[in-house]
N, C-alpha and C. Protein backbone atom coordinates (compact mmCIF):
# COMPACT_ATOMS: atom_id res chain seq x y z
N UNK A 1 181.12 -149.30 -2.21
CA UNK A 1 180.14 -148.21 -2.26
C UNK A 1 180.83 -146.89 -1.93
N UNK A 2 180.59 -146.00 -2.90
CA UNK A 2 181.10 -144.81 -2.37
C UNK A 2 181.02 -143.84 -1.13
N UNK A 3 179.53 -144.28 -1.46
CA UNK A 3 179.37 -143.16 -0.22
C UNK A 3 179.62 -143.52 1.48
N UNK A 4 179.69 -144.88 1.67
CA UNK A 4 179.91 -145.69 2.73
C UNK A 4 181.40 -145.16 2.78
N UNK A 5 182.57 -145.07 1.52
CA UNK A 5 183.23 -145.17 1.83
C UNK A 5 184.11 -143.48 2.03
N UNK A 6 183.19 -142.67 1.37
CA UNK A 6 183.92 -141.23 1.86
C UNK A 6 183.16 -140.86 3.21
N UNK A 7 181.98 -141.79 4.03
CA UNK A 7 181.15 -142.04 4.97
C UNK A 7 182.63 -142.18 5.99
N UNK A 8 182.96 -143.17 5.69
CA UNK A 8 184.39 -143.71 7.06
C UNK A 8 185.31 -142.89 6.94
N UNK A 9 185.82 -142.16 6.29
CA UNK A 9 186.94 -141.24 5.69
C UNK A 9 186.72 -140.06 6.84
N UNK A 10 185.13 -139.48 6.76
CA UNK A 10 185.07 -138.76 7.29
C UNK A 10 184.73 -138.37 8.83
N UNK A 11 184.36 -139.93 8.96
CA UNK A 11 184.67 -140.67 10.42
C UNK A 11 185.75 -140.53 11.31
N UNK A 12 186.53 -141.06 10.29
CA UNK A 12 188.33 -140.75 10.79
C UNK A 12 188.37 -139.49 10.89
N UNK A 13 188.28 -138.79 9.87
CA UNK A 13 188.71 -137.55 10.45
C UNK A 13 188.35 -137.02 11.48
N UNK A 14 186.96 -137.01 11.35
CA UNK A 14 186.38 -136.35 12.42
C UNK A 14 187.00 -136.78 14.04
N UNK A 15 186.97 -138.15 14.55
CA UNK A 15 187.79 -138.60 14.86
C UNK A 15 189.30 -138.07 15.76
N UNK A 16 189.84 -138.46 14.33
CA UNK A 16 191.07 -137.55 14.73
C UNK A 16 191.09 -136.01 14.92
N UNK A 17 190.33 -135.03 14.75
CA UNK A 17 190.42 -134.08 15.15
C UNK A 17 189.32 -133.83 16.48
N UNK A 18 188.78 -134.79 16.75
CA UNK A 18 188.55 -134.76 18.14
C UNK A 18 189.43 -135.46 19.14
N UNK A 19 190.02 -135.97 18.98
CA UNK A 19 191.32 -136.72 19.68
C UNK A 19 192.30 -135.23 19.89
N UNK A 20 192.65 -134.82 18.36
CA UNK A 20 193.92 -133.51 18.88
C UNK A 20 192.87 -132.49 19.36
N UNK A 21 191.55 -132.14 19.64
CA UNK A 21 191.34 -131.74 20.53
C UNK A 21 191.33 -131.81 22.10
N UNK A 22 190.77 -132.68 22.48
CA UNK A 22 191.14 -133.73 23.89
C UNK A 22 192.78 -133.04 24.05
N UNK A 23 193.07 -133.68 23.41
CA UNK A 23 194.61 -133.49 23.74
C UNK A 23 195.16 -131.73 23.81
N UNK A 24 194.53 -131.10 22.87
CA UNK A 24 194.92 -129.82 23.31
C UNK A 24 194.27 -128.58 24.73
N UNK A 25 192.84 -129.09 24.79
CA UNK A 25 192.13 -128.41 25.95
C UNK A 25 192.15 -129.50 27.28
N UNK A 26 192.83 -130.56 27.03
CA UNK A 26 192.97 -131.08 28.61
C UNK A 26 191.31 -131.77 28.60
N UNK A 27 191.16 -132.36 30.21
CA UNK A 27 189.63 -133.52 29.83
C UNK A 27 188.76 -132.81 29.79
N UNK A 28 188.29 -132.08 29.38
CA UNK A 28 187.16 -131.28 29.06
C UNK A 28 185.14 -131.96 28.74
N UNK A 29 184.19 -131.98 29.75
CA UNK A 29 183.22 -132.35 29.27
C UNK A 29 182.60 -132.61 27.98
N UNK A 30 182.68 -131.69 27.42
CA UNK A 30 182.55 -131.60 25.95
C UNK A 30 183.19 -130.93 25.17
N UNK A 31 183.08 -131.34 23.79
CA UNK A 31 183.93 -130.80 22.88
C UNK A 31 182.88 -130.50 21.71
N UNK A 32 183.31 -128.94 21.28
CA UNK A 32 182.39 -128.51 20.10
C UNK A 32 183.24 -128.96 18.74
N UNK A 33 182.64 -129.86 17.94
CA UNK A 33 183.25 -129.45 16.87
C UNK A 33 182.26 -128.91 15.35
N UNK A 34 183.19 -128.63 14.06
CA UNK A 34 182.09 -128.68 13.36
C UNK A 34 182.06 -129.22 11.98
N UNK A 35 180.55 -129.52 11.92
CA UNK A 35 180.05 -130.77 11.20
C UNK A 35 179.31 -130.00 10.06
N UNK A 36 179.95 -130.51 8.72
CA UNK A 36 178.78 -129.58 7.49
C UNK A 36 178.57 -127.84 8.15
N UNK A 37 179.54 -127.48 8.26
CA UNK A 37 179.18 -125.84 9.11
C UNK A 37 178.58 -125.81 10.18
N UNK A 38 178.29 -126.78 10.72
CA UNK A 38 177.28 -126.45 11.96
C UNK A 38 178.04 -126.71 13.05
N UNK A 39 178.21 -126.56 14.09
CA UNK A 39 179.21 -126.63 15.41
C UNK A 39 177.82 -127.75 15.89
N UNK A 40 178.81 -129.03 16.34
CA UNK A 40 178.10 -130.01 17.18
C UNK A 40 179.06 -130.04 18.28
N UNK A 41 177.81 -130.42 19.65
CA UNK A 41 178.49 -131.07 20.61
C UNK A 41 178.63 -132.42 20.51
N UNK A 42 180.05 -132.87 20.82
CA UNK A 42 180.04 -134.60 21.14
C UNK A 42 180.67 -134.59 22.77
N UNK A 43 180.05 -135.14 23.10
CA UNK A 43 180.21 -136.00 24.53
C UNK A 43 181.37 -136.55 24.78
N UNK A 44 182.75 -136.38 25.07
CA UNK A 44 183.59 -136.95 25.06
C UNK A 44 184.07 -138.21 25.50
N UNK A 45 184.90 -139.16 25.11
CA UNK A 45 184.58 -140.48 25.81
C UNK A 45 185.81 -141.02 27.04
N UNK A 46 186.17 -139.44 27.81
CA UNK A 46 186.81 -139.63 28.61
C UNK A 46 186.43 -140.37 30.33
């Protein structure tokens, strides 16, 4: 299925650019990132 599968793609990414975030601001409560233009908070899972 396609969309399942550009669904996980963008998982990962997302993902990974919350990881090289973590890693660049140190343990930080939250992290903004953004999603379809919109800045979300995720909860970090430190």
């Amino acid at each position: 299925d396609n969309e399942d599968d550009s669904s996980s793609k963008v998982l990962c990414r997302l993902r990974r650019q919350v990881t090289r975030n973590i890693q660049q601001l140190g343990a930080v409560p939250t992290i903004s990132v953004s999603l379809q233009g919109r800045p979300v908070q995720i909860i970090s899972y430190l």
